[in-house]
N, C-alpha and C. Protein backbone atom coordinates (compact mmCIF):
# COMPACT_ATOMS: atom_id res chain seq x y z
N UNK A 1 194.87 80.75 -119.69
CA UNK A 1 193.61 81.20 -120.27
C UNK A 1 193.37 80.38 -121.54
N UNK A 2 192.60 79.40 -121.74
CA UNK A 2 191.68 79.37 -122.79
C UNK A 2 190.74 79.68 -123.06
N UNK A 3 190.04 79.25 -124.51
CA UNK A 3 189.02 79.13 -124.56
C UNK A 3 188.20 78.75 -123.89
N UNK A 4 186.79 79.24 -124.05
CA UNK A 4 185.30 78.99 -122.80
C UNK A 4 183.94 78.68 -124.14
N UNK A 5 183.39 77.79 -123.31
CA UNK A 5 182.19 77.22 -123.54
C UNK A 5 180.73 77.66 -122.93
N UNK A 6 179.97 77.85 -123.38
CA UNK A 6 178.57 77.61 -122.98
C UNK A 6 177.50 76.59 -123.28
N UNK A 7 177.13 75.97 -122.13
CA UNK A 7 176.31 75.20 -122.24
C UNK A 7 174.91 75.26 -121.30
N UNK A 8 173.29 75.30 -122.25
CA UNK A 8 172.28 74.95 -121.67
C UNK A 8 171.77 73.63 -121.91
N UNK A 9 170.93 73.44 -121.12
CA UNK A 9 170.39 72.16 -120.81
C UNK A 9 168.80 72.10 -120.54
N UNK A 10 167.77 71.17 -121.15
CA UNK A 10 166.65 71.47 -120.38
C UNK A 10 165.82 70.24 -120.85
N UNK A 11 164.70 69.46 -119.72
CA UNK A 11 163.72 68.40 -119.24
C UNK A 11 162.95 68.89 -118.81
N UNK A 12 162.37 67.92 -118.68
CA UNK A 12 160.72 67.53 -118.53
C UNK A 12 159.72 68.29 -119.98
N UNK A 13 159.72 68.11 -121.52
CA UNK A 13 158.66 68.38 -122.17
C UNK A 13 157.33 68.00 -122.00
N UNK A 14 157.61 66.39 -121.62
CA UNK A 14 156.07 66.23 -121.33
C UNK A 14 155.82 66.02 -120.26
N UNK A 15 155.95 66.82 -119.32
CA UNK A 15 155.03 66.80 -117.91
C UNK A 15 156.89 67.60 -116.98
N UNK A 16 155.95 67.04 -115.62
CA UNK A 16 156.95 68.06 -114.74
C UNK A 16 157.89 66.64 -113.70
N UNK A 17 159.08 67.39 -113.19
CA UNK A 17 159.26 68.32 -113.11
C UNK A 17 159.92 68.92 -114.21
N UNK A 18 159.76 70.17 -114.78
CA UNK A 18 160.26 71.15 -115.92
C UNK A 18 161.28 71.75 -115.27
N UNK A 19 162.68 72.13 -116.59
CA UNK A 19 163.60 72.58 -115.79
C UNK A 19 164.54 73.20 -116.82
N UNK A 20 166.22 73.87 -116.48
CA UNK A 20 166.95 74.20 -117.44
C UNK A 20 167.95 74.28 -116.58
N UNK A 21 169.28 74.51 -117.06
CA UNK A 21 170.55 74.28 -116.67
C UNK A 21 171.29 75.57 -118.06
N UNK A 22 172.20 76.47 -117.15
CA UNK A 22 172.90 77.09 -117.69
C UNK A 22 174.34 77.53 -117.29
N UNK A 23 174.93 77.54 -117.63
CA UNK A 23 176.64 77.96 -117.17
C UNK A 23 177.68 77.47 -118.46
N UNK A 24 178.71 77.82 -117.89
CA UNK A 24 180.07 77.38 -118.81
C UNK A 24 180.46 76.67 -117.58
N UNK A 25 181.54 75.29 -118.58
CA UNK A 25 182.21 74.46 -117.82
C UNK A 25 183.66 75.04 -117.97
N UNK A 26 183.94 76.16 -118.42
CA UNK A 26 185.59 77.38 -118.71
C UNK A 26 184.86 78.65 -118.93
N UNK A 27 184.45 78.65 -117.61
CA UNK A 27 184.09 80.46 -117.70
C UNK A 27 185.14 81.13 -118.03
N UNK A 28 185.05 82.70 -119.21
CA UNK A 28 185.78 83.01 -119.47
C UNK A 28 187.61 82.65 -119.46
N UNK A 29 187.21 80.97 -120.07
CA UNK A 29 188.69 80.70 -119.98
C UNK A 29 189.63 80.16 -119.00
N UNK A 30 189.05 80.50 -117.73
CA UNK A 30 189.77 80.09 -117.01
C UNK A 30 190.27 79.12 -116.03
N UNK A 31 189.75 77.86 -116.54
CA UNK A 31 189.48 76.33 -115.75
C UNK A 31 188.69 76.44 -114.47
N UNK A 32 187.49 77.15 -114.91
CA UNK A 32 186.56 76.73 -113.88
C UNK A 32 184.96 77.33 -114.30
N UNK A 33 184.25 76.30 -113.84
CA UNK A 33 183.12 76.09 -114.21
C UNK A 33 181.98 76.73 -113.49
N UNK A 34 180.79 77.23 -113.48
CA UNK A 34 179.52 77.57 -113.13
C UNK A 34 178.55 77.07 -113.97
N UNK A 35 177.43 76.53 -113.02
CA UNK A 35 176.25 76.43 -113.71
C UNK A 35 174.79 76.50 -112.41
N UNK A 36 174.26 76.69 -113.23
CA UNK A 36 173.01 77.30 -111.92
C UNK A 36 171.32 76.48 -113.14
N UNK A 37 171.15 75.64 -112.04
CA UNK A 37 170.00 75.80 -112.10
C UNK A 37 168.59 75.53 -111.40
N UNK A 38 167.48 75.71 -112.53
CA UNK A 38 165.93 76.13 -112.00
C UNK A 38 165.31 75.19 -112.18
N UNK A 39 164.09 74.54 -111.92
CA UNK A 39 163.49 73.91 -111.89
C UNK A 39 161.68 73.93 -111.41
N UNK A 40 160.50 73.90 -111.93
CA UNK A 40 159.58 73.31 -111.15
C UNK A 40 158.60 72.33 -111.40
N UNK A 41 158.41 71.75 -110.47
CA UNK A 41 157.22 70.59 -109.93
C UNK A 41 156.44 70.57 -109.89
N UNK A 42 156.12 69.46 -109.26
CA UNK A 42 154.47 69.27 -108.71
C UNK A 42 153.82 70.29 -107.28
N UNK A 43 152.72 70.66 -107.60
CA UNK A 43 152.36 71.67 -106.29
C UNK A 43 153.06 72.91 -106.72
N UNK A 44 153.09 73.13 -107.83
CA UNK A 44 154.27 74.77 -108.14
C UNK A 44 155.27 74.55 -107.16
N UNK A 45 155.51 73.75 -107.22
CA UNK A 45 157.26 73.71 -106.08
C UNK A 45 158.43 74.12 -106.98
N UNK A 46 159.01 75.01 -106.71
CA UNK A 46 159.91 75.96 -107.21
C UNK A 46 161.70 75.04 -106.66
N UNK A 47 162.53 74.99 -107.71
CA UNK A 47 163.88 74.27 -107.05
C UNK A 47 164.95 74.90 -108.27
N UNK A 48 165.75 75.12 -106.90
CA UNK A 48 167.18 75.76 -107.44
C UNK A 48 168.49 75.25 -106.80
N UNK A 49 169.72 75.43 -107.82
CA UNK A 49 170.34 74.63 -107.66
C UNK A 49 171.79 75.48 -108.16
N UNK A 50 173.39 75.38 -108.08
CA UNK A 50 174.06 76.05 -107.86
C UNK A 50 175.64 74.90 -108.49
N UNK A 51 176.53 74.88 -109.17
CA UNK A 51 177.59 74.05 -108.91
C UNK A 51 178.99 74.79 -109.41
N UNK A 52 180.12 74.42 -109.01
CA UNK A 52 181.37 75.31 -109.45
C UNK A 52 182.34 74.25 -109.22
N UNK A 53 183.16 74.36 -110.45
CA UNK A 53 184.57 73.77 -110.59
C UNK A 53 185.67 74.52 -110.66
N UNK A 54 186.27 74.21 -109.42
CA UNK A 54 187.69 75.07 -110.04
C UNK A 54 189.01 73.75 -110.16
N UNK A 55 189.20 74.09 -111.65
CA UNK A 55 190.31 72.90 -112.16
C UNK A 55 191.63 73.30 -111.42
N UNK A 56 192.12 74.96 -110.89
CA UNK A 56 193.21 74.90 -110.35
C UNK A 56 193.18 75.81 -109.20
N UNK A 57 192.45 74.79 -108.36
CA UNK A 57 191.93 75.34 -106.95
C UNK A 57 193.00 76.04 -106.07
N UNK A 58 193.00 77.23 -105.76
CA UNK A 58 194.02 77.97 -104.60
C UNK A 58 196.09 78.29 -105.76
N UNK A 59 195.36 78.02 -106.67
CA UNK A 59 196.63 78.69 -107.45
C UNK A 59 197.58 77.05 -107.61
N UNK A 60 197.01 76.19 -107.60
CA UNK A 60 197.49 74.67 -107.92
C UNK A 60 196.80 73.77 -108.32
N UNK A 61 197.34 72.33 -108.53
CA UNK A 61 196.92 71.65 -109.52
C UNK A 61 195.51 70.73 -108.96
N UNK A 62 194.82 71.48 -108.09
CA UNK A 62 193.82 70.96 -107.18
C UNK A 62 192.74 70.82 -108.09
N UNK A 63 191.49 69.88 -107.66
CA UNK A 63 190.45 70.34 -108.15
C UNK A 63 189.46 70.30 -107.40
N UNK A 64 188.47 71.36 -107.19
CA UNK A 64 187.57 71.67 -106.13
C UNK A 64 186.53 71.91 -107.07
N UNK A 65 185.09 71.21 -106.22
CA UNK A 65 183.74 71.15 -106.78
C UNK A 65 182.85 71.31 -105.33
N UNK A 66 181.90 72.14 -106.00
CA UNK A 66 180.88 72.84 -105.00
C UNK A 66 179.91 72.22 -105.59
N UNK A 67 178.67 71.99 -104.53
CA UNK A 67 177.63 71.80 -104.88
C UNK A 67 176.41 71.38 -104.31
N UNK A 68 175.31 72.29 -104.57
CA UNK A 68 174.15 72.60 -104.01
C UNK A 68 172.59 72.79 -104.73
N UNK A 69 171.53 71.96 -103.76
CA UNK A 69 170.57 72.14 -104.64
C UNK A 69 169.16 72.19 -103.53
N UNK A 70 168.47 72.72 -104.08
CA UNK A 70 167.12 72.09 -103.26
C UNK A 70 165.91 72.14 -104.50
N UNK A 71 165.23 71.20 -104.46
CA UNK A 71 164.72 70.58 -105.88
C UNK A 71 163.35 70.28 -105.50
N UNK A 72 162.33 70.44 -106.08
CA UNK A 72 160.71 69.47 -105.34
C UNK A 72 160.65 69.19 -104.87
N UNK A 73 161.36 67.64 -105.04
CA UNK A 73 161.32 66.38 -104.28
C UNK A 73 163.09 65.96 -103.67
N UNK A 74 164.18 67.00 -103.55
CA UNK A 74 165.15 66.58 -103.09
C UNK A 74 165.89 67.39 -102.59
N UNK A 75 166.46 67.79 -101.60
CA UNK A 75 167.78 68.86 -101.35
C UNK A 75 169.01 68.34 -101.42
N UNK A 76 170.08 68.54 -101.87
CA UNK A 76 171.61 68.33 -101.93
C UNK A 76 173.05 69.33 -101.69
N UNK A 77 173.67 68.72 -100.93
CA UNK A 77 174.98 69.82 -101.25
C UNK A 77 176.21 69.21 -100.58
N UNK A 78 177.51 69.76 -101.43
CA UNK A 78 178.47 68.64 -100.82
C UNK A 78 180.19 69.53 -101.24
N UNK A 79 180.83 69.04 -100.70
CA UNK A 79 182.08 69.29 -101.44
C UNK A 79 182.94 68.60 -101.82
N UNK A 80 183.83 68.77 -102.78
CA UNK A 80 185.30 67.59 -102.69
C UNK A 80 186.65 68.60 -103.63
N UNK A 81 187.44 68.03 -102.86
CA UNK A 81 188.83 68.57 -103.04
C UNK A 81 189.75 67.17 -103.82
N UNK A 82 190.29 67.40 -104.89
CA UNK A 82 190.86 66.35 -104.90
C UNK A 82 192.38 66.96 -105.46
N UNK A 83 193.30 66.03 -105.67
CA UNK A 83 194.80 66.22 -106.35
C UNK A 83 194.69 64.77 -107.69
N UNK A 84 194.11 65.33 -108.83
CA UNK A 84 194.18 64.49 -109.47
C UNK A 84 195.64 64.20 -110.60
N UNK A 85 195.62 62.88 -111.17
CA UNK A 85 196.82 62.43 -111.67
C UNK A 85 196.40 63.57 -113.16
N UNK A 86 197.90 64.34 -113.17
CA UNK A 86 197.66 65.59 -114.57
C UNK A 86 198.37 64.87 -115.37
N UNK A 87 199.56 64.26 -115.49
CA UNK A 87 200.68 63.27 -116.05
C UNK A 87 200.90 62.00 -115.72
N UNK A 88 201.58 61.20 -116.39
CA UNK A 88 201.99 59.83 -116.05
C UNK A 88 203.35 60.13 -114.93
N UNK A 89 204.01 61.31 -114.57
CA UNK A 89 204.74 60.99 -114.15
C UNK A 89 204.26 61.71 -112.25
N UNK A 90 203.60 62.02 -112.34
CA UNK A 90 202.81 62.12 -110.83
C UNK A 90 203.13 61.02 -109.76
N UNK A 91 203.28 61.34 -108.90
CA UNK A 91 203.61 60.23 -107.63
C UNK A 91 202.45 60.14 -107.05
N UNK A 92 201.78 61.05 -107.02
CA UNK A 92 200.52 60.91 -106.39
C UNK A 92 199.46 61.90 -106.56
N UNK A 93 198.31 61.03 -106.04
CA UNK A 93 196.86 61.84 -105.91
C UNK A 93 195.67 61.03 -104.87
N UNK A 94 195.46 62.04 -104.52
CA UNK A 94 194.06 62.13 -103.42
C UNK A 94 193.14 63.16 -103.56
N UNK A 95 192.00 62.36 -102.73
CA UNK A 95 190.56 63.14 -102.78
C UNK A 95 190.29 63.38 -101.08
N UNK A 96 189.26 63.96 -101.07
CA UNK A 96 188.63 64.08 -99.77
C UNK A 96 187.02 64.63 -100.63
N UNK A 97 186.09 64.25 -99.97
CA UNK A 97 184.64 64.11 -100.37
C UNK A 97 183.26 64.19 -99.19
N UNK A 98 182.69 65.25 -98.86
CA UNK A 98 181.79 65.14 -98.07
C UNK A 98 180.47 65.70 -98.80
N UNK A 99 179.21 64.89 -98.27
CA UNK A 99 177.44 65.29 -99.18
C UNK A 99 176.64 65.22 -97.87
N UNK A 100 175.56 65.88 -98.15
CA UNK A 100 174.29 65.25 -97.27
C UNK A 100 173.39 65.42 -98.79
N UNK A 101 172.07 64.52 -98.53
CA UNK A 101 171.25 64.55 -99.36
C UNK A 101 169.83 64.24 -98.79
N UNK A 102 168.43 64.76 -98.58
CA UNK A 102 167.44 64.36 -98.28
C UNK A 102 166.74 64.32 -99.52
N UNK A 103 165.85 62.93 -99.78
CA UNK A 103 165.36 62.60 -100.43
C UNK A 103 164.01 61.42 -100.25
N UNK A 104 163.08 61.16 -101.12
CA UNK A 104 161.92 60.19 -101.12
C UNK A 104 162.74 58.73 -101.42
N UNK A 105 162.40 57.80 -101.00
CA UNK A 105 162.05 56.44 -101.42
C UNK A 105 161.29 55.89 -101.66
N UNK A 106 160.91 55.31 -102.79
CA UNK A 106 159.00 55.07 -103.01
C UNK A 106 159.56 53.70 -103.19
N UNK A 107 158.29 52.63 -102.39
CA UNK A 107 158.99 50.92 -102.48
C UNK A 107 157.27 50.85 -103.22
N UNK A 108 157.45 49.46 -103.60
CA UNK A 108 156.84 49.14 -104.66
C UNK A 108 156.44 47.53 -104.52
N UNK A 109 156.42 47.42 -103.19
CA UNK A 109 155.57 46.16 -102.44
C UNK A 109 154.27 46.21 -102.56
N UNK A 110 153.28 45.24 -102.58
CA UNK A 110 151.86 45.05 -103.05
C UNK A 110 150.84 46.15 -101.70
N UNK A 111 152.14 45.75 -100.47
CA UNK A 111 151.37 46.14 -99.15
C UNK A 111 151.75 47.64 -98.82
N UNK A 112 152.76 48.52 -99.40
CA UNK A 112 152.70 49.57 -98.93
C UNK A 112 153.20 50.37 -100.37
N UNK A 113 152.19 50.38 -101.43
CA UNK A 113 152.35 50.81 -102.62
C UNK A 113 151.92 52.09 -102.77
N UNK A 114 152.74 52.94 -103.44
CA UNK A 114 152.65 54.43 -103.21
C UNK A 114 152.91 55.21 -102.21
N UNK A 115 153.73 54.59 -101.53
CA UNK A 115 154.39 54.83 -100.32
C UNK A 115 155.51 55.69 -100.29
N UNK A 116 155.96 56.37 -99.94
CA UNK A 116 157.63 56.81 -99.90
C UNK A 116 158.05 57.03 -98.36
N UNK A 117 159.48 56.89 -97.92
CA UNK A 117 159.90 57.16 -96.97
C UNK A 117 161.08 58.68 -97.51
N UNK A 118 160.91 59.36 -96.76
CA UNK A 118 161.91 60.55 -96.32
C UNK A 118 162.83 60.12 -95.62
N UNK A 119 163.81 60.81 -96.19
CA UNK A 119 165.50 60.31 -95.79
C UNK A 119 166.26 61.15 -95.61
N UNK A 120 166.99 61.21 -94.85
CA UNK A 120 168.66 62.19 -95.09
C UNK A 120 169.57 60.79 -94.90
N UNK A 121 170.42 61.23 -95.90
CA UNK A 121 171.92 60.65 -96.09
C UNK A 121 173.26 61.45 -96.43
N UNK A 122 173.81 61.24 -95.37
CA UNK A 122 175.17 61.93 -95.08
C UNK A 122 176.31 60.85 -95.33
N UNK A 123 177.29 61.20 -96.24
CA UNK A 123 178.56 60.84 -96.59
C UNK A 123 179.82 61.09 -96.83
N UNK A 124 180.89 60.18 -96.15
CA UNK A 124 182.08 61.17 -96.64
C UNK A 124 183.13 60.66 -97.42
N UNK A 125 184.50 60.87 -98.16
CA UNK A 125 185.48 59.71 -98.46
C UNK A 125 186.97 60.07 -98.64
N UNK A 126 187.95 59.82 -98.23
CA UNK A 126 189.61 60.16 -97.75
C UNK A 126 190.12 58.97 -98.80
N UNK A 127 190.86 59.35 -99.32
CA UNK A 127 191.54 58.11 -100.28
C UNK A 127 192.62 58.83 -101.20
N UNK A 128 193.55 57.89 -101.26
CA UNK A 128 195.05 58.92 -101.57
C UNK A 128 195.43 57.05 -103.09
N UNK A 129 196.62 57.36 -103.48
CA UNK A 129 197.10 56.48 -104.57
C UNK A 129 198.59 56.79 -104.52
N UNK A 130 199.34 55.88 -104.45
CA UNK A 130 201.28 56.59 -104.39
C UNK A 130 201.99 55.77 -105.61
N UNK A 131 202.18 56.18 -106.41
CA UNK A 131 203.28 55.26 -107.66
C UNK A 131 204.62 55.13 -107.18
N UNK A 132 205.31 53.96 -107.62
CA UNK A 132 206.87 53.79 -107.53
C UNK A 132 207.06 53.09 -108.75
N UNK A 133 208.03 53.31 -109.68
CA UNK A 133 208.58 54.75 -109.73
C UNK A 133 207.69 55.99 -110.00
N UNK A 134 207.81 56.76 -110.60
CA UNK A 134 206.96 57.83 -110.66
C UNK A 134 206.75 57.89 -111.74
N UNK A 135 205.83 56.64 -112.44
CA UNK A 135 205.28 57.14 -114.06
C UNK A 135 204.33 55.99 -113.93
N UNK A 136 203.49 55.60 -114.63
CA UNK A 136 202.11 54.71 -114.52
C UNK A 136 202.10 53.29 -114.99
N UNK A 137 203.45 53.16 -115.26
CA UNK A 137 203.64 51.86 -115.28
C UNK A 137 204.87 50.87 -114.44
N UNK A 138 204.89 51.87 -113.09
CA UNK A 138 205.36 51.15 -112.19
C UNK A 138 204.62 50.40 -111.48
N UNK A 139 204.85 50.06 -110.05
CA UNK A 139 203.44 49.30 -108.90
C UNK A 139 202.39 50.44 -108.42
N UNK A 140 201.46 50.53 -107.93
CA UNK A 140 200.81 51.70 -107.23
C UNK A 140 200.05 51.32 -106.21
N UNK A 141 200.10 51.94 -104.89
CA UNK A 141 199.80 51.08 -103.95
C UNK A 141 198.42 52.54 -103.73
N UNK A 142 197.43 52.67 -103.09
CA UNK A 142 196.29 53.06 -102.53
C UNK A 142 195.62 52.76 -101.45
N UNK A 143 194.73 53.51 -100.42
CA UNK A 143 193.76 53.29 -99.67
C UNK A 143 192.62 54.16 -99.95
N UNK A 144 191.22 54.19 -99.23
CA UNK A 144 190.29 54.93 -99.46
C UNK A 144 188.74 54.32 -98.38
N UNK A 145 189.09 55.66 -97.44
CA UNK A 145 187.86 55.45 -96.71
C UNK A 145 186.68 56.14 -96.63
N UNK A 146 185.80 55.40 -96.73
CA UNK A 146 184.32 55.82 -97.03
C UNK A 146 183.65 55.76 -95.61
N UNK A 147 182.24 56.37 -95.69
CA UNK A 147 180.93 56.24 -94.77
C UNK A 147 180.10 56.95 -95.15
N UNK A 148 179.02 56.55 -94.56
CA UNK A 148 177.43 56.99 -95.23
C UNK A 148 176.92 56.51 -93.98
N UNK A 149 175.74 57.53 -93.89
CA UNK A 149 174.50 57.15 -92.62
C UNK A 149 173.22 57.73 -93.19
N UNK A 150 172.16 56.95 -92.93
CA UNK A 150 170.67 57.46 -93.70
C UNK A 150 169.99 57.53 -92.47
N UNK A 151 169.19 58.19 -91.99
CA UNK A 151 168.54 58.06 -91.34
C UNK A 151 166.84 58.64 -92.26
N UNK A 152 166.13 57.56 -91.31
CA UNK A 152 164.60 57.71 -92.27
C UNK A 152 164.00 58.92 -91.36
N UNK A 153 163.00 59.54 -91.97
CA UNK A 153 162.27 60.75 -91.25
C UNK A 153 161.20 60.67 -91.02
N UNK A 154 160.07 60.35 -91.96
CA UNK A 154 158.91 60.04 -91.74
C UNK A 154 158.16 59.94 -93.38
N UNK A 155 157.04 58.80 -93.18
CA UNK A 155 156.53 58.05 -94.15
C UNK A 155 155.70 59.45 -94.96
N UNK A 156 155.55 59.19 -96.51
CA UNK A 156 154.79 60.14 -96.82
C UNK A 156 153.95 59.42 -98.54
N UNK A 157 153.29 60.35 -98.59
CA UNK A 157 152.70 59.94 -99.86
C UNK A 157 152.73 60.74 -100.71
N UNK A 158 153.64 60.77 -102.12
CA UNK A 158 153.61 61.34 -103.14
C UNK A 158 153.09 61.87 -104.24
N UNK A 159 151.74 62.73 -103.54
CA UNK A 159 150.66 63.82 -104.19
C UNK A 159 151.09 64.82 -105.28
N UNK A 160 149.97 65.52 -106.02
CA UNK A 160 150.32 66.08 -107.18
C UNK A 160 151.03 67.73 -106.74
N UNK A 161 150.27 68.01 -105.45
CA UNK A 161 151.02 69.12 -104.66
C UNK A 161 151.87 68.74 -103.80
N UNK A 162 152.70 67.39 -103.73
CA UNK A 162 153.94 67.47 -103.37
C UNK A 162 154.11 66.49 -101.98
N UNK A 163 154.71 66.21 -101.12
CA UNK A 163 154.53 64.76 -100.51
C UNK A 163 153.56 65.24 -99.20
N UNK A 164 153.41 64.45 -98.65
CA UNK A 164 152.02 64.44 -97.77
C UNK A 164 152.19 63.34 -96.64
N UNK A 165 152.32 63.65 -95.22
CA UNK A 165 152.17 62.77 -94.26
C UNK A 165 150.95 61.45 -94.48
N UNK A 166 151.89 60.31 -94.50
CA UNK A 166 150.95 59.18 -94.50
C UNK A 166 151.02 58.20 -93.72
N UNK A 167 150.55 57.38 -93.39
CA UNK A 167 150.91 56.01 -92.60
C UNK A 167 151.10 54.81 -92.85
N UNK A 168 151.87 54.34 -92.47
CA UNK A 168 152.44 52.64 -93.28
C UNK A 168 152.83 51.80 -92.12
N UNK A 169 152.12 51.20 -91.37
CA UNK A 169 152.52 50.40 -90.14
C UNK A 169 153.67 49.66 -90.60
N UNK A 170 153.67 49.00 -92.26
CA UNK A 170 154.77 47.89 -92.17
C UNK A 170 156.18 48.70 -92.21
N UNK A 171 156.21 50.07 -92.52
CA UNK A 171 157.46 50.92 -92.54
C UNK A 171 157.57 51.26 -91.24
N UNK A 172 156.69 51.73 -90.55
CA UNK A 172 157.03 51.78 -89.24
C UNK A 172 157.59 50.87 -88.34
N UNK A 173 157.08 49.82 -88.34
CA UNK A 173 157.92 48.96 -87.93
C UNK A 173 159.14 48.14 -88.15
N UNK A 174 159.61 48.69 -89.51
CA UNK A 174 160.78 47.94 -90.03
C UNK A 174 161.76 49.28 -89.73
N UNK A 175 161.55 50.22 -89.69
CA UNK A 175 162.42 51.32 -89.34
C UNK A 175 161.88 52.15 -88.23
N UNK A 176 162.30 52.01 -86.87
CA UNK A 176 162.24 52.52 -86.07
C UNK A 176 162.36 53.90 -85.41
N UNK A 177 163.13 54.64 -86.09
CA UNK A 177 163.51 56.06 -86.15
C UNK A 177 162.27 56.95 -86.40
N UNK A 178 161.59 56.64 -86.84
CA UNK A 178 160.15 56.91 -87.20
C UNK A 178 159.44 57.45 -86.50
């Protein structure tokens, strides 16, 4: 048990999206974190959002992070588990890491300006680190595998009430999924 913190947070004064952020990163002390927040946009689009740390995940030296959102213009949520290095004399540590995220892309070509494409992107990542001897200034050998896939959804245009089916032949044809 230690000591605990509170921390708020808050954007957009001049214009939107407007927002705030509240939680402790040592709720009552106890190596782990909450924070929740609100948000709104353009079109009164309303977005909320959720995250948690636990520094000693399942009664060990784990660390686990939650996290979730759906926002105006974005949804998110993901997890990761990791075994991070607490000492120099650790032999080892690994992660494991999975997200999806849908989100806008706005390109900024002369020919399809004000454009955005809709996306989901899904990712994941496995990666470990082993010391010999067992303090941080021996050799340390590692691997770490990643992937990501985006797939596009459909073209839109980024209005004051919020995105809007549009058409862009040159996106259409450069991304097929469409």
């Amino acid at each position: 048990i230690d000591e605990y913190m509170i921390r708020a947070e808050a954007w957009g004064a001049t214009g939107v999206p407007v927002g705030a952020e509240f939680g402790s990163a040592n709720l009552f002390g106890g190596a782990r974190g909450l924070f929740v927040t609100g948000e709104y946009g353009r079109g009164d689009a309303l977005g909320m959002g959720i995250k948690y740390n636990d520094y000693q995940a399942f009664g060990r030296p784990l660390h686990l992070f939650l996290w979730s959102a759906s926002r105006p213009l974005a949804r998110y949520s993901g997890a990761s588990l990791q075994r991070p290095f607490q000492t120099d004399f650790q032999p080892y540590a690994w992660l494991m890491n999975v997200s999806q995220y849908r989100s806008y892309y706005t390109f900024h070509e002369t020919s399809i300006r004000d454009v955005s494409l809709e996306y989901d992107s899904r990712s994941w990542a496995v990666g470990g680190l082993r010391r010999w001897p067992h303090n941080a200034s021996g050799f340390q050998l590692g691997a770490v595998a990643t992937g990501t896939y985006a797939d596009p959804i459909r073209v839109v245009a980024i209005r004051q009430n919020g995105p809007e089916p549009a058409t862009a032949p040159e996106l259409s044809a450069r991304y097929a999924a469409l």
